[in-house]
Structure formats: C-alpha cells, structure tokens
Protein backbone atom coordinates (compact mmCIF):
# COMPACT_ATOMS: atom_id res chain seq x y z
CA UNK A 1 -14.20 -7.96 -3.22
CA UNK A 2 -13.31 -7.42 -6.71
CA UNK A 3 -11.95 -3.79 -7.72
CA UNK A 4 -14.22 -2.38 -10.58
CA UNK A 5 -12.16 -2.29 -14.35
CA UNK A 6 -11.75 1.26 -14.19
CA UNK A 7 -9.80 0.74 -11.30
CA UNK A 8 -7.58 -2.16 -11.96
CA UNK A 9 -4.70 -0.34 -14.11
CA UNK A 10 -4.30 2.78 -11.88
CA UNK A 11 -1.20 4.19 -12.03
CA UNK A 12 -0.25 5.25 -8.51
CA UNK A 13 2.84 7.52 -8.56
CA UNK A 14 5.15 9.21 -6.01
CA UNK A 15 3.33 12.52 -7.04
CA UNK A 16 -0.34 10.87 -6.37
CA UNK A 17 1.04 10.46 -2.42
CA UNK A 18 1.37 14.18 -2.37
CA UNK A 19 -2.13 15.04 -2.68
CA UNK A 20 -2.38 15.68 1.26
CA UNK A 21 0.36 16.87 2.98
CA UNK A 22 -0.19 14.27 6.26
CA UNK A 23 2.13 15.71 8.44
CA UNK A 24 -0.54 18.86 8.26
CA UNK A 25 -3.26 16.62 9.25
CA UNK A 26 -4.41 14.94 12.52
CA UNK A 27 -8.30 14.57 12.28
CA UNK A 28 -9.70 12.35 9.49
CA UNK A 29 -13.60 13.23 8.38
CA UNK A 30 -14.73 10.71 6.39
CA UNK A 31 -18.43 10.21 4.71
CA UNK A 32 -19.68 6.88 4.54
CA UNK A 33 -22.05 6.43 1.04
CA UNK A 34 -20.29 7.39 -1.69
CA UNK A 35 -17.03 7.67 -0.18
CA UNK A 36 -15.95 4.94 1.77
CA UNK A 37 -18.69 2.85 0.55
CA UNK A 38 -19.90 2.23 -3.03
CA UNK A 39 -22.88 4.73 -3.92
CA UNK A 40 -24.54 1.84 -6.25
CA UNK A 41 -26.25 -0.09 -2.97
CA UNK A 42 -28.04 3.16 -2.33
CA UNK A 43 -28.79 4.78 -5.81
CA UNK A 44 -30.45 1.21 -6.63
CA UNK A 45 -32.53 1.09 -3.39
CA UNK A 46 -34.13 4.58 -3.44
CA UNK A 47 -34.24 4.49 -7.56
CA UNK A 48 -35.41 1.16 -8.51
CA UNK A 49 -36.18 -1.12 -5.44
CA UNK A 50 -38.19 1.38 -3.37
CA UNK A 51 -40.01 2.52 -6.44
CA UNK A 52 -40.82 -0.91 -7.70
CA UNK A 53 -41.76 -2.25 -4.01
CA UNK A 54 -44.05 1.04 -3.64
CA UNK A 55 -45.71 0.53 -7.21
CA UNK A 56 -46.14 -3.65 -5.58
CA UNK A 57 -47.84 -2.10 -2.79
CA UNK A 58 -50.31 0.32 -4.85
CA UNK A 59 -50.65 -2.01 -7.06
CA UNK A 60 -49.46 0.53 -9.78
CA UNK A 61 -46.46 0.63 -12.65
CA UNK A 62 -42.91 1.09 -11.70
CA UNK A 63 -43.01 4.19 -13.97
CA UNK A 64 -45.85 5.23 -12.40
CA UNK A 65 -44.32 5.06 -8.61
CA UNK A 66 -41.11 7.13 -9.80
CA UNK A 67 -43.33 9.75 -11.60
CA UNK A 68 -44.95 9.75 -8.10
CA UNK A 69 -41.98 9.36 -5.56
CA UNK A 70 -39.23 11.07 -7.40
CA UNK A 71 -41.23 14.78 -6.36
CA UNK A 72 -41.53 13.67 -3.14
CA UNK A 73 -37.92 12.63 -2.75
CA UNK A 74 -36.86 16.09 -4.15
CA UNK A 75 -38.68 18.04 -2.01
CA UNK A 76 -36.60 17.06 1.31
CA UNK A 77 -33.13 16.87 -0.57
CA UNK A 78 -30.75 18.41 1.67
CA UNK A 79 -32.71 18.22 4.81
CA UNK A 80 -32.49 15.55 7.81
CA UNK A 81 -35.99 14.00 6.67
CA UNK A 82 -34.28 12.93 3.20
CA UNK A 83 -31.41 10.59 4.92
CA UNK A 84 -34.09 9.60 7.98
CA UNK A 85 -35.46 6.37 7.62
CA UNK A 86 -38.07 6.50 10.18
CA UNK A 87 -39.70 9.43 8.12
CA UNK A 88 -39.86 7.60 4.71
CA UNK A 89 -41.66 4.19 6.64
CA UNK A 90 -44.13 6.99 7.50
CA UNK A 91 -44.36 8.29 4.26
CA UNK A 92 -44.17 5.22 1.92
CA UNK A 93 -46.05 2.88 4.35
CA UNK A 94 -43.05 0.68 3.97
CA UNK A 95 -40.61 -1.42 5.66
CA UNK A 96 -37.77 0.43 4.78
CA UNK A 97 -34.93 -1.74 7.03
CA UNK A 98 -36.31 -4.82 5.93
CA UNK A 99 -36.03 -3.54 2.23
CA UNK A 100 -32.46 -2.62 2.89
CA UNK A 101 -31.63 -5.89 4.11
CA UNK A 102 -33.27 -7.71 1.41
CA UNK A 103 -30.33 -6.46 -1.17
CA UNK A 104 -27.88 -5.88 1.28
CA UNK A 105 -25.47 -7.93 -0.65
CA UNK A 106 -24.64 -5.12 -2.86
CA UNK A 107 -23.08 -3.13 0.09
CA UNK A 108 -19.39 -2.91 -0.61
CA UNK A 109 -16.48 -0.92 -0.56
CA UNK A 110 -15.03 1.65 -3.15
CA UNK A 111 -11.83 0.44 -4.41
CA UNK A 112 -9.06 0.04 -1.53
CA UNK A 113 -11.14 2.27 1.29
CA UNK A 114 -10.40 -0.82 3.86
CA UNK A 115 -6.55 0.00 3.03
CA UNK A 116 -6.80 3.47 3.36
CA UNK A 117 -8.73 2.86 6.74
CA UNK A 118 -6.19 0.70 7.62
CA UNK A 119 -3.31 3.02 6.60
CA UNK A 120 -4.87 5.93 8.62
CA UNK A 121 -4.43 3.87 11.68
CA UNK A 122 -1.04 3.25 10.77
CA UNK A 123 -0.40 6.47 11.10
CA UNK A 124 -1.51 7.56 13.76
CA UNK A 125 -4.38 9.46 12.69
CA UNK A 126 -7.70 10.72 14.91
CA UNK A 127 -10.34 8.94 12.27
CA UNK A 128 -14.18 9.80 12.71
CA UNK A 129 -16.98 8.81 10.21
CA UNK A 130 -19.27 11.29 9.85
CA UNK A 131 -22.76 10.51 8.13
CA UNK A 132 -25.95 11.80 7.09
CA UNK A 133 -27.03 8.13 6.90
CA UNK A 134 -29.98 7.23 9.87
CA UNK A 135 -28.56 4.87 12.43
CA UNK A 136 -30.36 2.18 11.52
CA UNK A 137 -28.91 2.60 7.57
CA UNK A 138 -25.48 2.67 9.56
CA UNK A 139 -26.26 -0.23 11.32
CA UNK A 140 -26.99 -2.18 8.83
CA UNK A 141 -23.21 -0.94 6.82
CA UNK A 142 -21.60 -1.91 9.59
CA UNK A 143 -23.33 -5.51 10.07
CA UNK A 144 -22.17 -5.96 6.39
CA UNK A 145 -18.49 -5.03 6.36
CA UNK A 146 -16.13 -5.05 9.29
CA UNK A 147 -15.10 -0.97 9.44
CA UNK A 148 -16.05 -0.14 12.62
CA UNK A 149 -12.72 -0.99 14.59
CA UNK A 150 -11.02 1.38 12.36
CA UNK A 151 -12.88 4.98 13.85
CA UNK A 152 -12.46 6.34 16.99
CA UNK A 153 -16.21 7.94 16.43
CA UNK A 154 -19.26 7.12 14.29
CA UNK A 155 -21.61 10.00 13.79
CA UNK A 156 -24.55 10.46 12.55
CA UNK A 157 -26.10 14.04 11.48
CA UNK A 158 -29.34 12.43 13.36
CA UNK A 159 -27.08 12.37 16.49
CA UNK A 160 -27.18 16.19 16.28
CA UNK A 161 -30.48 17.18 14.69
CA UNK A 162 -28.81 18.88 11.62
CA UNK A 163 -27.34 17.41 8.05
CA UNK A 164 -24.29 18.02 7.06
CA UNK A 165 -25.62 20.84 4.75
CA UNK A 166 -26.25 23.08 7.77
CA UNK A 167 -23.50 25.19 9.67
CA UNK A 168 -25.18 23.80 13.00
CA UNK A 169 -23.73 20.19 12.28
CA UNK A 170 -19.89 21.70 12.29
CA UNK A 171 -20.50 23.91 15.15
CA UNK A 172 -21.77 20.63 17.02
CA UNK A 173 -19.02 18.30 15.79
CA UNK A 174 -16.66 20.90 16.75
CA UNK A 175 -17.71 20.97 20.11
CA UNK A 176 -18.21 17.35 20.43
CA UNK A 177 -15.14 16.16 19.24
CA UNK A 178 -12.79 19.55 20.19
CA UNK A 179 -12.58 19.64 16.43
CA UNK A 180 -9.07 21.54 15.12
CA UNK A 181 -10.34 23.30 11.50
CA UNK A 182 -7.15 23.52 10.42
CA UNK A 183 -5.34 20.29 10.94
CA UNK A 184 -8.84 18.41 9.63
CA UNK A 185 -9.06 16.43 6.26
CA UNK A 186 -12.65 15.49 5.45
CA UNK A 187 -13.62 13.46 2.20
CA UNK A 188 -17.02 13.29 1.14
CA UNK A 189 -18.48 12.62 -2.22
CA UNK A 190 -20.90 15.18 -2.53
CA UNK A 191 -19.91 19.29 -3.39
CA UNK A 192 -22.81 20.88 -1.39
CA UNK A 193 -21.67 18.78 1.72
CA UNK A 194 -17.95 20.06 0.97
CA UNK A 195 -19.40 23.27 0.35
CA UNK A 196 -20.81 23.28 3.43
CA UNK A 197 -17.50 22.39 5.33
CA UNK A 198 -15.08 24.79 3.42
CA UNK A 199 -17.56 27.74 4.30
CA UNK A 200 -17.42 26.43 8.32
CA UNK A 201 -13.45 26.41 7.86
CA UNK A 202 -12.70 23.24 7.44
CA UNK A 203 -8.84 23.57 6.02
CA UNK A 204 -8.10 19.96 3.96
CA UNK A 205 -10.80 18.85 1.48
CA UNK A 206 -11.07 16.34 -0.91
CA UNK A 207 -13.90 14.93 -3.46
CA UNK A 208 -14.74 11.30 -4.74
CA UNK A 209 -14.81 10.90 -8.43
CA UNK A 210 -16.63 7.75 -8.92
CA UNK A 211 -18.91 7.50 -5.80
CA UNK A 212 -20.83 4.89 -7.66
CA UNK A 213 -18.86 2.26 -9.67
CA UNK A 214 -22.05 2.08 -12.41
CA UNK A 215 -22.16 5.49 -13.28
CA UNK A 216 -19.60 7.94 -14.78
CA UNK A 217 -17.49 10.25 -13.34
CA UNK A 218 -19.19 13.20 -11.04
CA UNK A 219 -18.26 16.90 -11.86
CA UNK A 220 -16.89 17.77 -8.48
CA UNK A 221 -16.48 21.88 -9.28
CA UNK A 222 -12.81 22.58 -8.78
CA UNK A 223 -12.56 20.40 -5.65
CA UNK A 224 -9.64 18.03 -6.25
CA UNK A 225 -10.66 14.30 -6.11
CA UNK A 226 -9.60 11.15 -5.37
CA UNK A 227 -11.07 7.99 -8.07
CA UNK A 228 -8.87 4.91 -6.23
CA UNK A 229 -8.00 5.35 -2.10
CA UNK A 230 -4.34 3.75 -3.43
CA UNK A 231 -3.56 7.35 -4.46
CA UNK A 232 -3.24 8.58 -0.76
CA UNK A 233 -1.40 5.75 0.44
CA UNK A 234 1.93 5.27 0.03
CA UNK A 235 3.72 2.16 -0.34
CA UNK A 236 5.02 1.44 3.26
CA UNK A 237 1.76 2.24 5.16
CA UNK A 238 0.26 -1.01 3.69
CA UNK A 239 1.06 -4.41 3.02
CA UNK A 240 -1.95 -7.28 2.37
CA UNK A 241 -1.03 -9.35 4.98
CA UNK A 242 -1.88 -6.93 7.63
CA UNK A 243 -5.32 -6.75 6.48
CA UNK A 244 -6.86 -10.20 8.05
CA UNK A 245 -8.21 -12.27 5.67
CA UNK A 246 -10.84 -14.06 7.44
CA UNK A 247 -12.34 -10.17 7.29
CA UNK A 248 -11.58 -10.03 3.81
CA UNK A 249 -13.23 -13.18 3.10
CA UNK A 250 -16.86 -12.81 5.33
CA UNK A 251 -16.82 -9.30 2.68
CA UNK A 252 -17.10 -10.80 -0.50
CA UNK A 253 -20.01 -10.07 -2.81
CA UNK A 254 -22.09 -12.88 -4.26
C-alpha cells in the first residue's frame, strides 16, 4: 500500500510520541471507517456507486437518484438503521454486499494503522475495535486486509442494538468488556461519536484529521487529532521486518 503525498514527508518528532501518555492507558477503542481504515471506500460507495446503481435500477439520472437518496440517507444519520445493511437492501431494493464487493479493491488502510496495530500489541495493550459498521460491512474489511489477529474483540454497535451516538452502547461495552473509563483511549474519526464517549466518561480521546485521503482536512472542534498513526509510535515499538510481508503483499491496491 502506498502512503498518500500528504503523508510521505511527516515529520515525526520526540514531542509527536507524547500525545498519549501510554503508561495511563490499558484499553485501546478504536473505530474502524475513517480511522483505521481509509473513509474514501465508503464515501464513494454510498455517494456515487449506490446512487448510480439505484438510478441503473430505476432507470433514472445519477443526479436524479442523489436528489432522491441523499433525503433518505439523512433522515437515519445517527441511528442504527443508517450503518445497517440489511435495512438499506430493504429500502433500495438492492444488493448491497454484492455492491460492496464489487469495488472492494479500494478498501485500505490510513497511513501506518497496521503499525500502530502492531505497536499496540507490542505493548501490551487490551485492543478492541469498536464499530458502527453492520457485520456483514465488517466482514467484508476483514476478508480484505489481515487486522483481525491484532484485537482481542470486534464489536459491532449491531451486537448491542445501539450506535455509538447513544449512551446505551457505553453502558453495554462497559459491562461487556469490564470497561475501565479512565485508563481507556478511544480514536474515532467522527466528533458526535467522541462526543458521545467524553459525555459517558471516557478519559483519553483522540480525532482523525484526514479520515478520507481525497478530501481535505475535517474540523474536529477542539479535539486533538492525529493525520499519520507514525505520530503515536515511537521508534522502538516498530521495525518493518516484524510486520510479515506476505501480509503486506496480499494488501496491495490495484
């Protein structure tokens, strides 16, 4: 996987490691889309491919589909149905897993997340994925890139009933998990989400600058952010060869 230009002439400092204090930390919450993963697979899909696939199947304009699904996509922003794939097959009247897998190729990861996955296990860390994507959008993630020896859980806000958005997903994961507030880091690349955690109590947070590599930089409201996953790891956690490159290789992008 090729990093993306902005990326390539980062300069990571002594300072940059101090971002999180990591003796202070023994739970890792990490988001998948956006965060770990590059935001463009799934940005495209529900703004161009689903809209031009729908307009295919009504035999209408692209324009015409967006001016019709864009309202529709609004109206369940924020709530389980949005992220739920089963729902929008109902809705659209289309194969929404096959779609995905059509274009899968674009799945990748943001600049050096495998490293920083890597680095977390290095250290010791507790490291759980949790995700407002459907299990079967998870699914298909993990059939694409090898992540998911590095977590100790993978959750889904379907496993629970509630998005991240609502207080009920934290009270569940802290039950489920025997979740400590205050030792817990969790990265996610959206500010309603970390919204959402800081009002639960969740101590360490951190945004994602560039969630997708096409678009500019997101205004993440006073949260500080990381832009490159380099910045929280410090020179002796990683080395390349520990990463195996016959994983590396089966990654790569076409």
């Amino acid at each position: 996987m090729i990093a993306h230009p902005r990326y390539r002439n980062l300069a990571i400092t002594e300072e940059s490691f101090q971002m999180i204090n990591w003796n202070a930390i023994n739970t890792v919450l990490l988001d998948m889309d956006g965060t770990l993963l590059d935001l463009h697979f799934d940005n495209y899909f529900w703004q161009e491919y689903v809209p031009q696939k729908y307009a295919e199947r009504h035999s209408i304009t692209v324009m015409q589909s967006k001016n019709e699904l864009e309202p529709r996509f609004a109206q369940q922003e924020g709530r389980l149905q949005w992220y739920c794939l089963d729902f929008w097959e109902k809705e659209l009247n289309l194969d929404i897993v096959a779609l995905k897998n059509e274009i899968n190729h674009l799945i990748s990861f943001r600049p050096n997340a495998r490293e920083f996955l890597h680095s977390l296990k290095e250290r010791g860390k507790q490291v759980i994925m949790i995700t407002n994507a459907h299990p079967n959008s998870l699914s298909i993630k993990l059939e694409r890139l090898s992540m998911a020896h590095y977590f100790d859980r993978l959750i889904s806000s379907h496993d629970y009933g509630y998005p991240k958005e609502s207080q009920a997903f934290w009270q569940n994961l802290e039950v489920d998990i025997s979740l400590d507030k205050e030792k817990a880091l969790f990265i996610d690349d959206s500010v309603r989400i970390l919204n959402s955690a800081r009002t639960y109590g969740i101590r360490h947070l951190l945004a994602v600058r560039y969630p997708d590599s096409k678009k500019g930089a997101w205004d993440t409201q006073g949260y500080e952010a990381v832009e490159d996953f380099r910045e929280l790891i410090t020179p002796a956690t990683i080395s390349p060869e520990k990463i195996a490159p016959e994983k590396i290789a089966s990654e790569k992008t076409v």
